[in-house]
C-alpha atoms as a PDB file:
ATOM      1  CA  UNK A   1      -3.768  14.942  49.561  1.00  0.00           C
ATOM      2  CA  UNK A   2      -6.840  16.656  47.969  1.00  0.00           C
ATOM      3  CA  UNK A   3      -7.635  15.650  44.724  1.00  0.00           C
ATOM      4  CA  UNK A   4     -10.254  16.910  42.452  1.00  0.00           C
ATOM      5  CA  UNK A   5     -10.541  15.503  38.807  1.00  0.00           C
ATOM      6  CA  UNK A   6     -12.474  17.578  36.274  1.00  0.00           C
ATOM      7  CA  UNK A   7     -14.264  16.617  33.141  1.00  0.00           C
ATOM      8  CA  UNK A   8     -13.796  13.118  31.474  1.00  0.00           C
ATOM      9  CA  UNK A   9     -11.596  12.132  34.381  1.00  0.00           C
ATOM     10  CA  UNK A  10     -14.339  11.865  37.229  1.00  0.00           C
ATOM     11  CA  UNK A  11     -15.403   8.606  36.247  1.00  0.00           C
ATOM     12  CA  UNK A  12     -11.529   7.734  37.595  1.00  0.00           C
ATOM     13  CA  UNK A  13     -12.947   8.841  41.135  1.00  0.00           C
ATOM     14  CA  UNK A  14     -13.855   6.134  43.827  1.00  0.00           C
ATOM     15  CA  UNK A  15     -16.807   5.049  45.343  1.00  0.00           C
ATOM     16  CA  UNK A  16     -18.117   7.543  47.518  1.00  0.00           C
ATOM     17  CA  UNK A  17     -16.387  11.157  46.261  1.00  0.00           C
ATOM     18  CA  UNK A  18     -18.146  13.940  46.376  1.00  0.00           C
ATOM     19  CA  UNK A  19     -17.974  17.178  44.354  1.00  0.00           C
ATOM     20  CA  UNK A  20     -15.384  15.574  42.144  1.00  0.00           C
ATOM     21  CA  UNK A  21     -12.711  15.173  45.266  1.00  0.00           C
ATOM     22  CA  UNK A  22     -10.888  12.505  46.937  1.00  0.00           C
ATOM     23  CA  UNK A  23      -8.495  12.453  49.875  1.00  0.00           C
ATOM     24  CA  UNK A  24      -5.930  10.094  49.228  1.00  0.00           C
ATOM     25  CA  UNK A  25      -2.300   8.809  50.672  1.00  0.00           C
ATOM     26  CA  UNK A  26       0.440   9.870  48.380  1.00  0.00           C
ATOM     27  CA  UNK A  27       4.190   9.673  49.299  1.00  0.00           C
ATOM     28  CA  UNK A  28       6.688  12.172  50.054  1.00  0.00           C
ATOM     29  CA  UNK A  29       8.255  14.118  46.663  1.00  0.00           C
ATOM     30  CA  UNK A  30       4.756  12.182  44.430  1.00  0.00           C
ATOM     31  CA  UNK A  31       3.904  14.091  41.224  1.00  0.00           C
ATOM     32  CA  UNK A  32       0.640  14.726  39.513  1.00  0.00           C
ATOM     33  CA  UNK A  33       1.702  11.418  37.234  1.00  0.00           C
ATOM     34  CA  UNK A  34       1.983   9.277  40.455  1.00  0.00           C
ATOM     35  CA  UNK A  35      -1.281  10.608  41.805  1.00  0.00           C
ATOM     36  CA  UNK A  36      -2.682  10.166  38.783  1.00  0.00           C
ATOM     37  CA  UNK A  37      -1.686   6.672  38.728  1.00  0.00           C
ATOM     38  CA  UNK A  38      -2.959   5.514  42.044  1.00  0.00           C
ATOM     39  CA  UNK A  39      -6.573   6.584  40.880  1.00  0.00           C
ATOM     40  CA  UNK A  40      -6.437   3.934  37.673  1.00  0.00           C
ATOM     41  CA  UNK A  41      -5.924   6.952  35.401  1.00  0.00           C
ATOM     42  CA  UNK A  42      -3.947   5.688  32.340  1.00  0.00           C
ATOM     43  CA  UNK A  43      -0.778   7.205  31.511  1.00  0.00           C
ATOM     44  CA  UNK A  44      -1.758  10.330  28.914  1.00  0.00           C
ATOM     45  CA  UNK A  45      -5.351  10.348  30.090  1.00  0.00           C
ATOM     46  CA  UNK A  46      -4.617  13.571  32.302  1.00  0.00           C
ATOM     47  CA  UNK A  47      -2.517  15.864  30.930  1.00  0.00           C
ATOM     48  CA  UNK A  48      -3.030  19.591  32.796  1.00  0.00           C
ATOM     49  CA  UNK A  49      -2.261  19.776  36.414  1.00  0.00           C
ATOM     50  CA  UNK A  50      -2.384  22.548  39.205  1.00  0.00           C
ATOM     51  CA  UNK A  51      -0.965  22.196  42.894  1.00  0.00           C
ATOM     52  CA  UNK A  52      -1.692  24.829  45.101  1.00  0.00           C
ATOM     53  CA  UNK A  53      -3.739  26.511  42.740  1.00  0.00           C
ATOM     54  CA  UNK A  54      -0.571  27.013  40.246  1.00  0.00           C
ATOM     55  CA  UNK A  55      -0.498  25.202  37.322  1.00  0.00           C
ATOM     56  CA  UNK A  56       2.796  22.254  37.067  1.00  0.00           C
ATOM     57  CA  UNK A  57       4.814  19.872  35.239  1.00  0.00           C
ATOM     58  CA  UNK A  58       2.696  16.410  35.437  1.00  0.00           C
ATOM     59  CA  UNK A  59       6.344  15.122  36.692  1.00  0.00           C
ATOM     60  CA  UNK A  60       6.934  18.250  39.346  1.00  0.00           C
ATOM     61  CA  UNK A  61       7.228  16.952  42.982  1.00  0.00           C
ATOM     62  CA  UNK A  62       4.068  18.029  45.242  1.00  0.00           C
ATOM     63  CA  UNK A  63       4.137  19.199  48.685  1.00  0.00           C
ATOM     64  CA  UNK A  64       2.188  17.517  51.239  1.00  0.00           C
ATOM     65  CA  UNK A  65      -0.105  20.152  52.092  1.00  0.00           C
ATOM     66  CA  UNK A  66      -0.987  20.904  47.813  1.00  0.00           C
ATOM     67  CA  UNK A  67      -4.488  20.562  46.662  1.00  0.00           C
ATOM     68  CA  UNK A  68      -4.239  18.695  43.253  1.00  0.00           C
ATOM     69  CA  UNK A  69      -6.908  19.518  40.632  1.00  0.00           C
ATOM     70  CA  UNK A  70      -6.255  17.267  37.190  1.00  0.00           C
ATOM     71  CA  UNK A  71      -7.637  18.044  34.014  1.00  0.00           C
ATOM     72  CA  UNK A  72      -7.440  15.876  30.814  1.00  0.00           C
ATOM     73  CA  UNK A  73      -5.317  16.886  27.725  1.00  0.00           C
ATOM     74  CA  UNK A  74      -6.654  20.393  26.485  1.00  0.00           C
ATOM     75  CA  UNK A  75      -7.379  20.984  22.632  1.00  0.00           C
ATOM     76  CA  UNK A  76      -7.276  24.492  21.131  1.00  0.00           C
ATOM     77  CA  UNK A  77      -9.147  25.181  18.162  1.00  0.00           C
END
């Protein structure tokens, strides 16, 4: 899966990403949370998610073929 982290998040990206993406393994029916969690990225540290360019529940199943962009918590104001 595609994954590209944005803002304070992109120091959660491996050695090696470029442009703020990583291709990584994820199993069948994983959600943002469990994506999140295979890239070290602390429970509550990323709290907006879009798959397929739709914004989702950080707990909705993905489909194989989503792109995954994560955001951290947004603050109105």
């Amino acid at each position: 899966m595609r994954v590209r982290l944005h803002a304070g998040l992109r120091g959660y990206l491996p050695p090696g990403a470029s442009d703020n993406v990583v291709e990584i393994d994820v199993p069948a029916g994983a959600s943002a949370a469990t994506v999140a969690r295979a890239l070290g990225i602390p429970e509550g540290f990323a709290g907006v998610a879009f798959a397929g360019g739709e914004k989702c529940e950080m707990t909705a199943a993905l489909r194989p073929d989503d792109e995954l962009d994560l955001f951290p918590p947004l603050a109105g104001g």
